[in-house]
N, C-alpha and C. Protein backbone atom coordinates (compact mmCIF):
# COMPACT_ATOMS: atom_id res chain seq x y z
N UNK A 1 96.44 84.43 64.79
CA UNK A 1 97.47 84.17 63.81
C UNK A 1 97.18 82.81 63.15
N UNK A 2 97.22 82.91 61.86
CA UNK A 2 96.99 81.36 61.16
C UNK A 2 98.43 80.59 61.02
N UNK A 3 97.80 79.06 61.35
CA UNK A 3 98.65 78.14 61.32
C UNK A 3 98.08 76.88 59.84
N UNK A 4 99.45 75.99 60.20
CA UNK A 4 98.70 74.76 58.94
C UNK A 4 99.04 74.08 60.09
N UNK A 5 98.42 72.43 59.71
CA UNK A 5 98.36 71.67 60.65
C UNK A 5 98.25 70.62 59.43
N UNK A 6 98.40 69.46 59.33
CA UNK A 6 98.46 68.31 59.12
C UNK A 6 97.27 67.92 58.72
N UNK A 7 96.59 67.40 57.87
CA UNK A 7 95.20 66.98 57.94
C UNK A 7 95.26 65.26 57.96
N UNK A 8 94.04 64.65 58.64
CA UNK A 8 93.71 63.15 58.06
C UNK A 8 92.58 62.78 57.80
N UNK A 9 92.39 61.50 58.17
CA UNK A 9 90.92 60.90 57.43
C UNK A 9 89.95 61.71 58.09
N UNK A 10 89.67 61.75 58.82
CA UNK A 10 88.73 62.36 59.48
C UNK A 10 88.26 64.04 58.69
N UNK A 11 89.60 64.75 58.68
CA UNK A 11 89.59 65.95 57.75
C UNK A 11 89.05 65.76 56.48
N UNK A 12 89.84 64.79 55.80
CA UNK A 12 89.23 64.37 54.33
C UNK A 12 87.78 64.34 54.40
N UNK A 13 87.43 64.02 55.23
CA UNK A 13 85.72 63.11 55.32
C UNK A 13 85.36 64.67 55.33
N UNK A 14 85.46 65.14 55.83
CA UNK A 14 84.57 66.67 56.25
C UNK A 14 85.09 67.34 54.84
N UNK A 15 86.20 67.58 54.37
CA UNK A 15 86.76 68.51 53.62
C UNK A 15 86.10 67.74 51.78
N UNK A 16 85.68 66.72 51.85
CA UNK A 16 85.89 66.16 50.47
C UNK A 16 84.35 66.54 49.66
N UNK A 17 83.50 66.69 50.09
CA UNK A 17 82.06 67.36 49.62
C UNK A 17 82.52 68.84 48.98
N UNK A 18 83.21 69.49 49.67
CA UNK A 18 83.48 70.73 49.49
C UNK A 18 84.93 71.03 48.35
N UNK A 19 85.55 70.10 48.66
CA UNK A 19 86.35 70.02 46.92
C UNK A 19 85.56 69.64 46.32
N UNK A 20 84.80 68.35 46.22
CA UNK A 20 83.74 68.36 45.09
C UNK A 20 82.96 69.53 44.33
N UNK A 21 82.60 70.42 45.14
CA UNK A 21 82.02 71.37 44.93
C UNK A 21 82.83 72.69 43.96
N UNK A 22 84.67 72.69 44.90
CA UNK A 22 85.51 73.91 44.16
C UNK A 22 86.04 73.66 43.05
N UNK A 23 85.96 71.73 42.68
CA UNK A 23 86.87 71.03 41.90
C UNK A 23 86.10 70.34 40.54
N UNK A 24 85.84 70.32 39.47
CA UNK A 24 85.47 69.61 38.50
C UNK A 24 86.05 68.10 38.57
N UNK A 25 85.17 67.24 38.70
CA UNK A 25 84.81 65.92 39.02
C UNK A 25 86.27 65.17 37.84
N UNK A 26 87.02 65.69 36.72
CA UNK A 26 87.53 64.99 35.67
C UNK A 26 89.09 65.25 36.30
N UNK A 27 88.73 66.51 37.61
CA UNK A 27 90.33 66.57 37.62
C UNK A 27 90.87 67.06 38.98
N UNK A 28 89.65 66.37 39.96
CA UNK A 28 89.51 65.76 41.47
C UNK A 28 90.06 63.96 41.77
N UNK A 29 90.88 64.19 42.41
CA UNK A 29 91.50 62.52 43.02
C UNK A 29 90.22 62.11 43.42
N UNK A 30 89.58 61.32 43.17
CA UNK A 30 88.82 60.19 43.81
C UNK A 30 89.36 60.10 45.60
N UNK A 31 88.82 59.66 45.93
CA UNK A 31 88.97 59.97 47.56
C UNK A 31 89.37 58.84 48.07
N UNK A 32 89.42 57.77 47.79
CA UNK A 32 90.40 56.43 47.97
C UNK A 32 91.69 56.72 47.51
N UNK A 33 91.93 57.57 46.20
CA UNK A 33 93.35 58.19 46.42
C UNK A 33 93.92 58.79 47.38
N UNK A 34 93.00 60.04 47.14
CA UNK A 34 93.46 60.55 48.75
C UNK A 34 93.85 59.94 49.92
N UNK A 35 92.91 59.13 50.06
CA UNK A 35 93.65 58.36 51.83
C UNK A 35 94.29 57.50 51.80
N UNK A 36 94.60 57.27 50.29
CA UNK A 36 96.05 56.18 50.38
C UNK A 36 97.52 56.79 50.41
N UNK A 37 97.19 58.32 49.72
CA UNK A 37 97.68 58.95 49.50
C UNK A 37 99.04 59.99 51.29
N UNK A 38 97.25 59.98 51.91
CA UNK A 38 97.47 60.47 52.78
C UNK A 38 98.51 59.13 54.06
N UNK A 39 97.88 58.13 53.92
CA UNK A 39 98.16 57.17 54.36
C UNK A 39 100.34 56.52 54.50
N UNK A 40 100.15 56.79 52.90
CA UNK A 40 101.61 56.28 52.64
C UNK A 40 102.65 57.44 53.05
N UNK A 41 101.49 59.15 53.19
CA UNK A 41 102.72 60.00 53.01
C UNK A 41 103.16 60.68 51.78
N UNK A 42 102.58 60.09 50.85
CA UNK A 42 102.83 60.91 49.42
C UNK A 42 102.09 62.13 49.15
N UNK A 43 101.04 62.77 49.57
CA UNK A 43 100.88 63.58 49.80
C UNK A 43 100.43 64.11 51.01
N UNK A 44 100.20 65.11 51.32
CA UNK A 44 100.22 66.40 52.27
C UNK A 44 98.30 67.08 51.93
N UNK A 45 97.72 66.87 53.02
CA UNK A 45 96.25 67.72 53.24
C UNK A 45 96.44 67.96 54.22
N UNK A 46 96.33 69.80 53.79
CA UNK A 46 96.63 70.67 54.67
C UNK A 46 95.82 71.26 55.35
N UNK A 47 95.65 71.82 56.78
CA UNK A 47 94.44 72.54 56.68
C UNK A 47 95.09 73.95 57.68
N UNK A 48 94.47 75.21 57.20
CA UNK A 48 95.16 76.41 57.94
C UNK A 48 93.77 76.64 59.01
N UNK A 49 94.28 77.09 59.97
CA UNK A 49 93.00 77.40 61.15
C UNK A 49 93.89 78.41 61.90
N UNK A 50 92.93 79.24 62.18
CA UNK A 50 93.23 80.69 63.18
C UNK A 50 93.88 79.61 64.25
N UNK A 51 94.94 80.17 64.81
CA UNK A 51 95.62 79.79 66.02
C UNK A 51 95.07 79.48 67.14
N UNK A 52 94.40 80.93 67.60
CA UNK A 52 93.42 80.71 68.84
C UNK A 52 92.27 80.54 69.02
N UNK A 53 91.58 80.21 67.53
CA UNK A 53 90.16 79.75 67.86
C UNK A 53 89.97 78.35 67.21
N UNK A 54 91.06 77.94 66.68
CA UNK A 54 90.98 76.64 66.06
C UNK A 54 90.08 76.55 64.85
N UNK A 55 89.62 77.36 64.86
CA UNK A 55 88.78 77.54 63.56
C UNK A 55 89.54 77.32 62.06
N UNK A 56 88.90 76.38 60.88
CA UNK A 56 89.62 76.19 60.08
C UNK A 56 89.21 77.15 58.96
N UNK A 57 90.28 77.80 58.17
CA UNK A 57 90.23 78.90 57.14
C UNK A 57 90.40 78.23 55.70
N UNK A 58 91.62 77.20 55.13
CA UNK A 58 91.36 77.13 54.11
C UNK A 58 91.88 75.75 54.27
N UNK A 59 92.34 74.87 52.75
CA UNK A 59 92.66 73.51 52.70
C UNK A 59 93.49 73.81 51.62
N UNK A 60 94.35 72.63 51.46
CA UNK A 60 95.26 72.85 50.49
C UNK A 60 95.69 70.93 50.30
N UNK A 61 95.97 70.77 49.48
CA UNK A 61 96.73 68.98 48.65
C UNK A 61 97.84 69.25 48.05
N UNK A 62 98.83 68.86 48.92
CA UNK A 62 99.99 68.84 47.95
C UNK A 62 100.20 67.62 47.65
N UNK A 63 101.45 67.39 46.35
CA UNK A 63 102.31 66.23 46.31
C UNK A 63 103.68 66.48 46.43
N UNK A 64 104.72 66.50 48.44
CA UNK A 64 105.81 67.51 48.44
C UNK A 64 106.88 66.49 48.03
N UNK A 65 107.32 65.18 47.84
CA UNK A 65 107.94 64.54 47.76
C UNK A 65 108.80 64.12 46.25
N UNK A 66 108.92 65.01 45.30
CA UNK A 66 109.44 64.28 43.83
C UNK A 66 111.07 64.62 43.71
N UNK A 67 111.32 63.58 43.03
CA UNK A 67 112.55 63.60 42.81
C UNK A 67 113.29 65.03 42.39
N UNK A 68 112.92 65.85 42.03
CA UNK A 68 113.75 66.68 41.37
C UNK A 68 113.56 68.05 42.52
N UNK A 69 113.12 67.95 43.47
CA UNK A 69 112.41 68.84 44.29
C UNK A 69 111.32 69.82 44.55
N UNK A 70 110.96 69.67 43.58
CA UNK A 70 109.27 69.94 43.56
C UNK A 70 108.21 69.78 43.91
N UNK A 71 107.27 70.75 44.75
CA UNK A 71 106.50 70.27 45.36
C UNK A 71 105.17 70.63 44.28
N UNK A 72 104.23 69.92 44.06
CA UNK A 72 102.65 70.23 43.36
C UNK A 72 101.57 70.46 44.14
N UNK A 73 100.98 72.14 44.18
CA UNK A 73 100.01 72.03 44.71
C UNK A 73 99.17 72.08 43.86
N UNK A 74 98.41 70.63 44.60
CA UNK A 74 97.30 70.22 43.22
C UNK A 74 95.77 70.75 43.48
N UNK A 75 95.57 71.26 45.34
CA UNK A 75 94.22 71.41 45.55
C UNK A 75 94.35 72.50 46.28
N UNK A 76 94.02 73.92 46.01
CA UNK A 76 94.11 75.16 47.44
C UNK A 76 92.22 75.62 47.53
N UNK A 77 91.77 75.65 48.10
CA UNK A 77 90.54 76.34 48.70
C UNK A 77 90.15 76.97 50.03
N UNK A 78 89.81 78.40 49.97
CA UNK A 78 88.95 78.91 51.08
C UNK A 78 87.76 78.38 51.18
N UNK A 79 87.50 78.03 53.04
CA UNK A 79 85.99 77.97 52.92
C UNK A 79 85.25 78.81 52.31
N UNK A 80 84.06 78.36 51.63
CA UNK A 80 83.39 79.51 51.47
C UNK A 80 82.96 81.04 51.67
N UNK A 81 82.93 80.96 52.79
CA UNK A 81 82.34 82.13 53.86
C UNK A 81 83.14 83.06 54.43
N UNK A 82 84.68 82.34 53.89
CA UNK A 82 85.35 83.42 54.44
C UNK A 82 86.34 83.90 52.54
N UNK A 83 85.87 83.48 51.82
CA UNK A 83 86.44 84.08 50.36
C UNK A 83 86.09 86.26 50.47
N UNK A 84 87.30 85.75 49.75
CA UNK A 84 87.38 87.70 49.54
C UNK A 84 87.34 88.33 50.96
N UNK A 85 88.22 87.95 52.01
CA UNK A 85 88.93 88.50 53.46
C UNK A 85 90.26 88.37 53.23
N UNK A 86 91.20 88.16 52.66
CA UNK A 86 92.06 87.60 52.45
C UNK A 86 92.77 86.39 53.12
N UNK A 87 91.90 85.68 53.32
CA UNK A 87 92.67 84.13 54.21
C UNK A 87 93.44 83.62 53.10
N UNK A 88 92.64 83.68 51.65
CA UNK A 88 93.86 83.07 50.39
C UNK A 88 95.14 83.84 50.76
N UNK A 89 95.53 84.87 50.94
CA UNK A 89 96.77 85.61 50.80
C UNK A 89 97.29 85.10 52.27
N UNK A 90 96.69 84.97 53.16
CA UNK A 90 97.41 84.33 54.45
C UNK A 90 97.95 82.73 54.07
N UNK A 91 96.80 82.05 53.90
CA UNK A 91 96.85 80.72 53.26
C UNK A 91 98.25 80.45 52.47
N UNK A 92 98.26 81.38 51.53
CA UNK A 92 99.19 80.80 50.25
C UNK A 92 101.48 81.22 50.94
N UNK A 93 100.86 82.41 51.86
CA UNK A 93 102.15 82.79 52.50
C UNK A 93 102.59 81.62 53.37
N UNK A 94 101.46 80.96 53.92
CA UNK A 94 102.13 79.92 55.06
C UNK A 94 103.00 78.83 54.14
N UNK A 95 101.81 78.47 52.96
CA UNK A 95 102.12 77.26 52.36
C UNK A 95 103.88 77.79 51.32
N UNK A 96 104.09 78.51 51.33
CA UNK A 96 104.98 79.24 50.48
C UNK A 96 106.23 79.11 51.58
N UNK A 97 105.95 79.62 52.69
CA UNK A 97 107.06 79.22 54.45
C UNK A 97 106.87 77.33 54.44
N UNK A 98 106.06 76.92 54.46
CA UNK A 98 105.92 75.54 54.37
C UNK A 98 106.97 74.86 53.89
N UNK A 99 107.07 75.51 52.68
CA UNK A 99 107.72 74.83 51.49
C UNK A 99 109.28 75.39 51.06
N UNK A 100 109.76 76.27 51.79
CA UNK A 100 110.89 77.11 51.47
C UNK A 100 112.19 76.02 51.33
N UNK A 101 112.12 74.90 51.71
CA UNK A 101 113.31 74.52 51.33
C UNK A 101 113.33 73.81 49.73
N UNK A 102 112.29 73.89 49.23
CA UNK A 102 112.05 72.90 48.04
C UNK A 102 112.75 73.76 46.91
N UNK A 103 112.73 73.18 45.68
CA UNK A 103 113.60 73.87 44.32
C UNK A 103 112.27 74.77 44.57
N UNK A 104 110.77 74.41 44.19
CA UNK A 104 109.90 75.60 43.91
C UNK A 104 108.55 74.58 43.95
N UNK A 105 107.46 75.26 43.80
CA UNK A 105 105.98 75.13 43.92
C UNK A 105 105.48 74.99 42.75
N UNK A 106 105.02 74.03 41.88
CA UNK A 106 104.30 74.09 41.00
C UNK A 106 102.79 74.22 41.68
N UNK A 107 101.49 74.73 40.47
CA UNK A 107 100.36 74.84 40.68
C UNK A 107 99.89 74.80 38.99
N UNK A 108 98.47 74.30 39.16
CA UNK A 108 97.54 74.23 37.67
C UNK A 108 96.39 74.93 37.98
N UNK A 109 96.31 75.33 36.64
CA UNK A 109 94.64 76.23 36.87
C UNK A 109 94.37 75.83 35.06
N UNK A 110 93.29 75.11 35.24
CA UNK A 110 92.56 74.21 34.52
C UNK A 110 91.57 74.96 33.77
N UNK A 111 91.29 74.53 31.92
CA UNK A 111 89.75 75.53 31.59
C UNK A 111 88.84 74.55 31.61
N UNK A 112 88.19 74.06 32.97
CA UNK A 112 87.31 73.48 32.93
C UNK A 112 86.17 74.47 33.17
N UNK A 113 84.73 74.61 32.67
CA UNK A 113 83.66 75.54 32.68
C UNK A 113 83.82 75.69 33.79
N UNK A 114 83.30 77.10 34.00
CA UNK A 114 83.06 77.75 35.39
C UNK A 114 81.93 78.97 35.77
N UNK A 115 81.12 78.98 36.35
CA UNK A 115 80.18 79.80 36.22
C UNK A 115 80.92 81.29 36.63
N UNK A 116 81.98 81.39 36.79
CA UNK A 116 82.60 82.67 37.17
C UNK A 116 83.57 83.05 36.17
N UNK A 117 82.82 83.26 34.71
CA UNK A 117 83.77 83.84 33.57
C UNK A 117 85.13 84.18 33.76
N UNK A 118 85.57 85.15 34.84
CA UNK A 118 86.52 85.65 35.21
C UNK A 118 87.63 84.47 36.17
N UNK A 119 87.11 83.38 36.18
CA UNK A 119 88.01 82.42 37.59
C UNK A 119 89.33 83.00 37.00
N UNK A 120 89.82 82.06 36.07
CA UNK A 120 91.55 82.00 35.13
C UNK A 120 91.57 83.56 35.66
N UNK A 121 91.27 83.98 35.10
CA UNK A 121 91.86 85.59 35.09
C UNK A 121 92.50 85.86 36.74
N UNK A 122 91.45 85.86 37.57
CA UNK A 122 91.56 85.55 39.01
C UNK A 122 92.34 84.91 39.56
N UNK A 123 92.50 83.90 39.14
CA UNK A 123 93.78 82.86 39.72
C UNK A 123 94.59 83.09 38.94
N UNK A 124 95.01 83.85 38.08
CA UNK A 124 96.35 83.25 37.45
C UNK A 124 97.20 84.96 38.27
N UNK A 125 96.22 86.18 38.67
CA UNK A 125 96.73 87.21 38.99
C UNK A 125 96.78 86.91 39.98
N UNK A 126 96.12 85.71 41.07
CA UNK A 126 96.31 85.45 42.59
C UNK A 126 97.85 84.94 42.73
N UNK A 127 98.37 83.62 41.54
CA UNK A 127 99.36 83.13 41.85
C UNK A 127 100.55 83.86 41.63
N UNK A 128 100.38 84.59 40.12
CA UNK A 128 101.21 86.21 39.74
C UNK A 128 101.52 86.71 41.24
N UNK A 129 101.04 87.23 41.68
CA UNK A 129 101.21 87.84 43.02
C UNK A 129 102.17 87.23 44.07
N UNK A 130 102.48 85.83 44.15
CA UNK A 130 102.68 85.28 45.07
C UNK A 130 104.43 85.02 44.26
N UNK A 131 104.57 85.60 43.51
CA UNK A 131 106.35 84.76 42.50
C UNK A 131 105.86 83.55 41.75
N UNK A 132 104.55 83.35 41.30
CA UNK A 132 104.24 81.95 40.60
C UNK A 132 104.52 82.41 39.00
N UNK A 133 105.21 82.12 37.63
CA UNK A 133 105.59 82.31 36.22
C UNK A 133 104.69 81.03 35.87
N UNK A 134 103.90 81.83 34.53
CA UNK A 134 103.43 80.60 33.92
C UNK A 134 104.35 79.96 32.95
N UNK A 135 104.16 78.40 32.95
CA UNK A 135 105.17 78.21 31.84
C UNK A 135 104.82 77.90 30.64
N UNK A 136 105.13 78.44 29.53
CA UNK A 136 104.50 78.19 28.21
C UNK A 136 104.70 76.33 28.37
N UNK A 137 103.39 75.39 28.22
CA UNK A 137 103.20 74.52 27.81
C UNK A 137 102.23 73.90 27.51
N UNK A 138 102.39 72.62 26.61
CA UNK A 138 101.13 72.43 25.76
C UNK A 138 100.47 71.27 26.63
N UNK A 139 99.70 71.65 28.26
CA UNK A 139 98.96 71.00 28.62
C UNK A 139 98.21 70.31 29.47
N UNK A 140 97.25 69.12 29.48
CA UNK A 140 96.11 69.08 29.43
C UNK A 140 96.30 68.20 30.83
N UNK A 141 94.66 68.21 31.54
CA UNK A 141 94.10 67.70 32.55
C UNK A 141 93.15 66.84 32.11
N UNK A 142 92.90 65.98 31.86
CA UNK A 142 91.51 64.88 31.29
C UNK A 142 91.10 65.51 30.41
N UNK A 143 92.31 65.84 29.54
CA UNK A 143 91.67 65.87 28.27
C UNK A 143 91.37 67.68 28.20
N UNK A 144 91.45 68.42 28.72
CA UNK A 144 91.09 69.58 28.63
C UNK A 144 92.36 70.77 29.59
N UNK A 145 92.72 71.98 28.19
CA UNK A 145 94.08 72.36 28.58
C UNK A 145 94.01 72.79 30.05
N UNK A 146 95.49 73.16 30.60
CA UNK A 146 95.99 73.82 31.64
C UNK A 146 97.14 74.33 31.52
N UNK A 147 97.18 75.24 32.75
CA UNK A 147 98.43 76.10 32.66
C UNK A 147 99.53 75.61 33.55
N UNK A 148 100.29 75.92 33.74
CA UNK A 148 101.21 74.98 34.50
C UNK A 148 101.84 76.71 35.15
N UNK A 149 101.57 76.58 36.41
CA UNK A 149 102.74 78.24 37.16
C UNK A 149 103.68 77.36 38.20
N UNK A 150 105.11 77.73 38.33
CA UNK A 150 106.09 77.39 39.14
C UNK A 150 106.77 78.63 39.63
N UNK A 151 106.04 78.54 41.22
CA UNK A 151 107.19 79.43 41.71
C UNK A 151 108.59 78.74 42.43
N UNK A 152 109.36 79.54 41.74
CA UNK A 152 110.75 79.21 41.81
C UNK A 152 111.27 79.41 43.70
N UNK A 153 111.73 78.66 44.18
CA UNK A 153 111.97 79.12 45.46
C UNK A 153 113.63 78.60 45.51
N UNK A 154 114.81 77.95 45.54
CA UNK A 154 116.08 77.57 45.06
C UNK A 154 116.25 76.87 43.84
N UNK A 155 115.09 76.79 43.31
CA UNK A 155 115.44 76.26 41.77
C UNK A 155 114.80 76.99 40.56
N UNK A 156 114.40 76.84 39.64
CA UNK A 156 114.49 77.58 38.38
C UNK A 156 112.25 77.88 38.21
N UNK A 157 112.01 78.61 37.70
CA UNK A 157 110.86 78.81 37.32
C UNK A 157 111.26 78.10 36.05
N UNK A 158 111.64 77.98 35.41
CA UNK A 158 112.34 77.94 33.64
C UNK A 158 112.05 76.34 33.65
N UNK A 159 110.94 75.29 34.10
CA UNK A 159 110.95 73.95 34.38
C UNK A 159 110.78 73.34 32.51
N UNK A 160 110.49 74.40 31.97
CA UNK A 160 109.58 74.08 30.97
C UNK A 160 110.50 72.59 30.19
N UNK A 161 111.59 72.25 29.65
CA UNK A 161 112.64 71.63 29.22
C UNK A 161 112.03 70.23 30.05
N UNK A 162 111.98 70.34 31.33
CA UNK A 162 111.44 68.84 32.39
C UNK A 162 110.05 68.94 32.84
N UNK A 163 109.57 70.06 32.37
CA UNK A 163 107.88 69.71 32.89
C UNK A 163 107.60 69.16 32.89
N UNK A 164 107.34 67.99 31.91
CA UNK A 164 106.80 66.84 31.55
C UNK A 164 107.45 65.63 33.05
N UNK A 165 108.78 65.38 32.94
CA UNK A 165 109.21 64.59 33.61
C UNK A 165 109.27 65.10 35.51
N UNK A 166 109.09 66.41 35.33
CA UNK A 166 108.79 66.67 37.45
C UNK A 166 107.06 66.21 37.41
N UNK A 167 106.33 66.70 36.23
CA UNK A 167 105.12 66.12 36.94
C UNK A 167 104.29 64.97 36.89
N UNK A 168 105.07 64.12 35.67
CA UNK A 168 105.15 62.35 35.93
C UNK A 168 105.36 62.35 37.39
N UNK A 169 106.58 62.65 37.57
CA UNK A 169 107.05 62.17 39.35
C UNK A 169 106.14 62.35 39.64
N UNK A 170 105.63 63.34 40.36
CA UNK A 170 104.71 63.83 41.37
C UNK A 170 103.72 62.99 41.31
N UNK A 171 102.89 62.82 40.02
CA UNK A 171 101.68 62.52 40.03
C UNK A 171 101.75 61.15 40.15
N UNK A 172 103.10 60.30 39.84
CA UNK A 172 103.39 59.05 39.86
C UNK A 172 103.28 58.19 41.45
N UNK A 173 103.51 59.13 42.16
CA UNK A 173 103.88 59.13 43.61
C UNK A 173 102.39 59.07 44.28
N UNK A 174 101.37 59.48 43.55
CA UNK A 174 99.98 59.18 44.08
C UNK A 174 98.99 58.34 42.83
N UNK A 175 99.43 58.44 42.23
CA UNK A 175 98.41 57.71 40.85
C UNK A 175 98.97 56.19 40.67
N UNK A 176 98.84 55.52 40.05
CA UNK A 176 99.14 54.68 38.93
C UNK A 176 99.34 54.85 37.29
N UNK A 177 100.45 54.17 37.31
CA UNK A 177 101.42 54.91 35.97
C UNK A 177 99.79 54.97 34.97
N UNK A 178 98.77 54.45 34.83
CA UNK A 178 98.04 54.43 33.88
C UNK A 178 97.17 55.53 33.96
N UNK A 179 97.13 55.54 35.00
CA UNK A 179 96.21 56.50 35.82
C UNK A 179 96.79 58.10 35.46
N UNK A 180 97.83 58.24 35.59
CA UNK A 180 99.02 59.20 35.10
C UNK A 180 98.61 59.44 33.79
N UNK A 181 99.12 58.69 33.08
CA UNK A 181 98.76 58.60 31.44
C UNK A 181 97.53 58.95 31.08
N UNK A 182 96.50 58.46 31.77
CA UNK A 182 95.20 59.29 31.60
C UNK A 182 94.91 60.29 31.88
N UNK A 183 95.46 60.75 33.38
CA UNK A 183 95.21 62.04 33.58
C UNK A 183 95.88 63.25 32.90
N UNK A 184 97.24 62.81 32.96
CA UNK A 184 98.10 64.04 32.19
C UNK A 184 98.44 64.13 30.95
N UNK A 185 98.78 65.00 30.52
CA UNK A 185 99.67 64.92 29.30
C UNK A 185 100.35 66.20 28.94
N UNK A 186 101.64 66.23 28.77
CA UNK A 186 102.36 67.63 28.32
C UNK A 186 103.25 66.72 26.76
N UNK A 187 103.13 67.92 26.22
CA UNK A 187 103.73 67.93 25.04
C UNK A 187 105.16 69.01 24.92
N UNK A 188 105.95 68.50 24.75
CA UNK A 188 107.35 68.93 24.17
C UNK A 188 107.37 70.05 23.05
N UNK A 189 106.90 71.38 23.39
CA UNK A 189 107.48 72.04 21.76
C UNK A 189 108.61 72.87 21.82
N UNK A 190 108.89 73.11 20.78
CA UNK A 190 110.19 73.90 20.88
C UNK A 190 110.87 74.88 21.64
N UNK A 191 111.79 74.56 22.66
CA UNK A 191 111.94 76.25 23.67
C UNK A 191 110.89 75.56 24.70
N UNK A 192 109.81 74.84 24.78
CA UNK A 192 109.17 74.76 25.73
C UNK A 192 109.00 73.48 26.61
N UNK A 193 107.75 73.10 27.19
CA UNK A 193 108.07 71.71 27.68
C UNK A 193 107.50 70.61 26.69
């Protein structure tokens, strides 16, 4: 039976080659974030491992702490070797029990190049699956768009009106306000965020 467990430095150290690898370098935390990150408590590295063999299945980065109750998962990956078994669908149920008391789960899926034409398509029907709504908004990760999905768990999928201002928080809570400003940006349009 899979569990999550807590991750730390030690995890990071092993786990951070291998986000490098799932993650485009423009819209990966630097890894001194991370362990300050991890350090203060502002975010959450997760790691799921079979129960009885201790064996680890996937990783996950949240940011669970923002004001409005929202949690951001900013990083989910299967090891390699075990993609297409369904550990993602085990993975994403725990983190989904994880999180049940929060308003809801935001997640991004980024068009940064990908040698797997099909990724977006893939992830956006992985998170579909799980109660994740995309929200119409206008935006970007370093400079290059994204989608923004919130699954609603006691609060609203409908974030679009405060998108902008739940994921300042979040990202505020591990970045530096400048750092923020560089990385993100959502735009306000009409009806949307």
């Amino acid at each position: 039976m899979p569990i999550l467990r807590k991750g730390g430095m030690q995890d990071l150290e092993r786990y951070y080659p291998l986000m490098e690898a799932d993650f485009d370098s423009e819209e990966l935390f630097a890894k001194k974030v991370l362990r300050r990150g991890i350090r203060k408590g502002t975010l959450e590295f997760l790691i799921m491992q079979e129960e009885e063999t201790g064996m680890d299945l996937a990783y996950a980065v949240t940011i669970p702490r923002g004001v409005y109750g929202y949690v951001l998962l900013k990083y989910f990956g299967v090891l390699p070797w075990l993609r297409g078994k369904g550990v993602g669908v085990d993975a994403m149920r725990l983190l989904n029990r994880t999180y049940a008391e929060k308003q809801g789960i935001a997640a991004e899926i980024t068009d940064f190049p990908d040698e797997d034409p099909d990724r977006q398509k893939k992830l956006k029907k992985f998170f579909r699956r799980f109660g994740y709504e995309e929200i119409e908004c206008d935006f970007t990760i370093s400079d290059v768009d994204a989608h923004l999905f919130v699954k609603p768990i006691k609060g609203s999928a409908n974030i679009g009106p405060v998108a902008d201002r739940v994921l300042y928080d979040l990202y505020s809570r591990v970045l530096e306000p400048a750092e923020v400003r560089r990385m993100i940006r959502i735009r306000r349009t009409e009806g949307t965020c």
